[in-house]
Protein backbone atom coordinates (compact mmCIF):
# COMPACT_ATOMS: atom_id res chain seq x y z
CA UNK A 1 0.00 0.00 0.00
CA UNK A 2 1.04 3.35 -0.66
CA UNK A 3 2.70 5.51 2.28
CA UNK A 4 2.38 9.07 0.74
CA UNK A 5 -0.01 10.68 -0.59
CA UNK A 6 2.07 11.14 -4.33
CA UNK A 7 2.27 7.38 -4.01
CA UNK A 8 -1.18 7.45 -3.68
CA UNK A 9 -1.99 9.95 -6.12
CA UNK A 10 0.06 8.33 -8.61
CA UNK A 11 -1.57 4.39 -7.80
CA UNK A 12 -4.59 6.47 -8.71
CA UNK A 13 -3.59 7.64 -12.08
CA UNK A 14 -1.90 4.49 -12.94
CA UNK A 15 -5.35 2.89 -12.30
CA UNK A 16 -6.63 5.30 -14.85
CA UNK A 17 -3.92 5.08 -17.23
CA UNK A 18 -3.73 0.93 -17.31
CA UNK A 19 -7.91 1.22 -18.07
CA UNK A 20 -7.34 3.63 -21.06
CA UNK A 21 -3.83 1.87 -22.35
CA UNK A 22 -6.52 -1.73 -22.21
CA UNK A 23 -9.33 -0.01 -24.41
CA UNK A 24 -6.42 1.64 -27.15
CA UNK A 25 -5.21 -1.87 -27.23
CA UNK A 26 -8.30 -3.40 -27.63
CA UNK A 27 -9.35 -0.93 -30.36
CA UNK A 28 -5.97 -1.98 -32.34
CA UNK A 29 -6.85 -5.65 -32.12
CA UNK A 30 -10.27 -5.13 -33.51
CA UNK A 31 -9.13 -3.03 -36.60
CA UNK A 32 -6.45 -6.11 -36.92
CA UNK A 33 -9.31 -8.65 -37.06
CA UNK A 34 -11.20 -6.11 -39.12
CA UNK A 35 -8.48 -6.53 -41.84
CA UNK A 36 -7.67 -9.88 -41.54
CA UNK A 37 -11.94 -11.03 -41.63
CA UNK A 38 -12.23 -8.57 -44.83
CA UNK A 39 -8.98 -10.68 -46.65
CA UNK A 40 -10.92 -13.80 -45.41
CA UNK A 41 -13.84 -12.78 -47.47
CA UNK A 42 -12.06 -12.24 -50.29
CA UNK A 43 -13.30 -8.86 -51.30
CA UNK A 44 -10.17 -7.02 -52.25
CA UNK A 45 -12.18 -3.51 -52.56
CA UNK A 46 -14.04 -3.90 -49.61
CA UNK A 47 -10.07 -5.30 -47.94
CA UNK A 48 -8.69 -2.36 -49.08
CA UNK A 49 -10.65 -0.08 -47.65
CA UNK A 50 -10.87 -1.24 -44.19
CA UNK A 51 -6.64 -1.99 -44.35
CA UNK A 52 -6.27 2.26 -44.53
CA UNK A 53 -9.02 2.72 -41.89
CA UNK A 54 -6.62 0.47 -39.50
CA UNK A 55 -3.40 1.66 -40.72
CA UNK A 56 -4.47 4.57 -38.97
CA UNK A 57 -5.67 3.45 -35.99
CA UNK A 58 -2.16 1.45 -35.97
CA UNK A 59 -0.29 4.43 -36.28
CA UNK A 60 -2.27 6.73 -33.66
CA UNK A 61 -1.57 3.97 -30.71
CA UNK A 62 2.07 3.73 -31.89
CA UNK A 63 2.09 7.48 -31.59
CA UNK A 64 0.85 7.46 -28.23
CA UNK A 65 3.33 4.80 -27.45
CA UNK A 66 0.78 2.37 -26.38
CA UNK A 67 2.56 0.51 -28.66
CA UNK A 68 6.03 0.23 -29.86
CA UNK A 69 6.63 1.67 -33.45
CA UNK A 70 8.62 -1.40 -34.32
CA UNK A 71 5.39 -3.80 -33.40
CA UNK A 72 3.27 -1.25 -35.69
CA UNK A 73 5.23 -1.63 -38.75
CA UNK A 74 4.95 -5.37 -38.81
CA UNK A 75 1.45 -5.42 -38.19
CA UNK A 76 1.06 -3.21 -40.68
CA UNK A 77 3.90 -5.02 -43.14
CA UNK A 78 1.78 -8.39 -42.39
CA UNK A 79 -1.56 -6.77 -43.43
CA UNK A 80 -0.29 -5.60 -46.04
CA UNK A 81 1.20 -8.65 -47.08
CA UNK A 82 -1.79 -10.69 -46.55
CA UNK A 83 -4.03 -7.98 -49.14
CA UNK A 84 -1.22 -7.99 -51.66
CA UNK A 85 -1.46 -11.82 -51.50
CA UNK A 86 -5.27 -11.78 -52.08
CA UNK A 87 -4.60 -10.97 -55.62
């Protein structure tokens, strides 16, 4: 338990902080899926699209360094990959 109250303050935050971090990285895994469902259907238009919709979201959590750039570039080098495959 936390003796001070800046301990305290900052337990508080980091309660805060872990809850938002969890919902940015749930948001990237569900653009992920998004991609990787739309290559599954085999609609390269439809694939397309949704790959630039999450190639942003990628990039905004590796901005915020929820993320590590390095882990955003192979996502995105493996989606792209996967659409240039579908071809």
């Amino acid at each position: 338990m936390a003796n001070t109250a800046q301990a305290r303050k900052r337990a508080r935050q980091a309660v805060k902080q872990n809850a938002h971090n969890s919902s940015q990285r749930s948001t990237l895994r569900t653009a992920i899926k998004a991609v990787r469902k739309a290559i599954e259907s085999g609609d390269k238009a439809a694939a397309t699209q949704v790959f630039s919709a999450s190639i942003s979201v990628i990039d905004r959590i590796a901005d915020k360094k929820i993320i590590h750039k390095n882990k955003a570039a192979r996502h995105k080098s493996r989606l792209a990959s996967a659409l240039k495959a579908l071809a």
